[in-house]
Protein backbone atom coordinates (compact mmCIF):
# COMPACT_ATOMS: atom_id res chain seq x y z
CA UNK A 1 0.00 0.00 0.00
CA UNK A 2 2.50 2.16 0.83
CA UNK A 3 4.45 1.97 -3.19
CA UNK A 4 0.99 2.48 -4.09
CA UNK A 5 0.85 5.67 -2.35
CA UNK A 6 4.08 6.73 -2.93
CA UNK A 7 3.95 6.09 -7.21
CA UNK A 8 0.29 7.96 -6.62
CA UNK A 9 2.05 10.80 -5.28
CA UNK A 10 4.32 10.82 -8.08
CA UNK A 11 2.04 10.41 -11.17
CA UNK A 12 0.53 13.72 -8.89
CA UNK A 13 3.60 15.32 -8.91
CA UNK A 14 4.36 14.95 -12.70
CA UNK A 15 0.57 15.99 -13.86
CA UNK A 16 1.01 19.37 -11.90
CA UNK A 17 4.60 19.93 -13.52
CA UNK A 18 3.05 19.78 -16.99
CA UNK A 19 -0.04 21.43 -16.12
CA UNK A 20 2.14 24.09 -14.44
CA UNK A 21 4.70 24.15 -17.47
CA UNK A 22 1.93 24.36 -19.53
CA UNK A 23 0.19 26.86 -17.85
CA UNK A 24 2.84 29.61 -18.30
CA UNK A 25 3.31 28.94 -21.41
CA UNK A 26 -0.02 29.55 -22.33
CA UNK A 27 -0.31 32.55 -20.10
CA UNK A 28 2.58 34.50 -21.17
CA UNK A 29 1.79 33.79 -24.79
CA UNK A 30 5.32 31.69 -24.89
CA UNK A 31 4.12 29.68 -28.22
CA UNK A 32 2.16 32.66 -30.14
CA UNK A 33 6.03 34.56 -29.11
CA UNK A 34 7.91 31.12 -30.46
CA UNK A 35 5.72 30.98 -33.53
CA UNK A 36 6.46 34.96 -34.55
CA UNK A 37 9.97 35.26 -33.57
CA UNK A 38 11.42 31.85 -34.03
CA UNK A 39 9.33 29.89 -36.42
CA UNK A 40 8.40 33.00 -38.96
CA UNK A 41 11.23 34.27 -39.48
CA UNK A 42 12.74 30.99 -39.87
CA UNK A 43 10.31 29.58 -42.49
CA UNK A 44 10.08 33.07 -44.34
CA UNK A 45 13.72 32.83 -44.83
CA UNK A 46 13.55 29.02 -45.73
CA UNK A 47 10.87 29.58 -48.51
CA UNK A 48 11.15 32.84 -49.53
CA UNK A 49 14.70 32.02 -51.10
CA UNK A 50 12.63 28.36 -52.84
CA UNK A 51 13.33 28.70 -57.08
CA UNK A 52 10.26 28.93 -58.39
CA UNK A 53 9.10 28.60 -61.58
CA UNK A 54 7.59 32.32 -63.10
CA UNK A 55 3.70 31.79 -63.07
CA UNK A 56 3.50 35.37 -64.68
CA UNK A 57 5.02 34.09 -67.72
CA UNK A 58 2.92 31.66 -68.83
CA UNK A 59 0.67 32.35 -71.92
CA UNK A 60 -3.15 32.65 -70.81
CA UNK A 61 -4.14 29.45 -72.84
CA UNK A 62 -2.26 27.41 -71.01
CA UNK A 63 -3.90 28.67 -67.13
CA UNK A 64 -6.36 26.84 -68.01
CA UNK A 65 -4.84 23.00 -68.39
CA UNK A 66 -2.90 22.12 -65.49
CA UNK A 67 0.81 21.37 -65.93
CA UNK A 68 2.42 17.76 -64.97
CA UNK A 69 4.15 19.04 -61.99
CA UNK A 70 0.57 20.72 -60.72
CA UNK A 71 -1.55 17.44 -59.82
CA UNK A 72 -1.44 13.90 -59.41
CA UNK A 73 -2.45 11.06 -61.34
CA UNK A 74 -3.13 7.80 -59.87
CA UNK A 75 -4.46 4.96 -62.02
């Protein structure tokens, strides 16, 4: 009875860590400040500088059809 207790106390332990972990990070806005400091920048950087093909200088008879590259086929 008494490991019982005592793992009891620990699974109690551990769930108020995370909640209070997760608490602050929610109340300080820690992810929302992550997302637009870290992760932006990070991903505007990573696929701003991407090749891309010019979609401007395609002829207007061929927006219509879709290219190879723009779909899948599965047969």
């Amino acid at each position: 009875m008494k490991a019982l207790n005592k793992f009891l106390l620990k699974i109690c332990g551990l769930v108020a860590l995370v909640y209070g972990i997760l608490f602050a990070v929610f109340y300080f806005d820690l992810d929302g400040k992550f997302m637009y400091y870290i992760w932006e920048p990070f991903m505007i950087k990573r696929f701003d500088n991407m090749k891309r093909k010019d979609k401007t200088l395609t002829p207007y008879g061929r927006k219509d059809t879709l290219e190879p590259d723009e779909y899948t086929q599965i047969r």
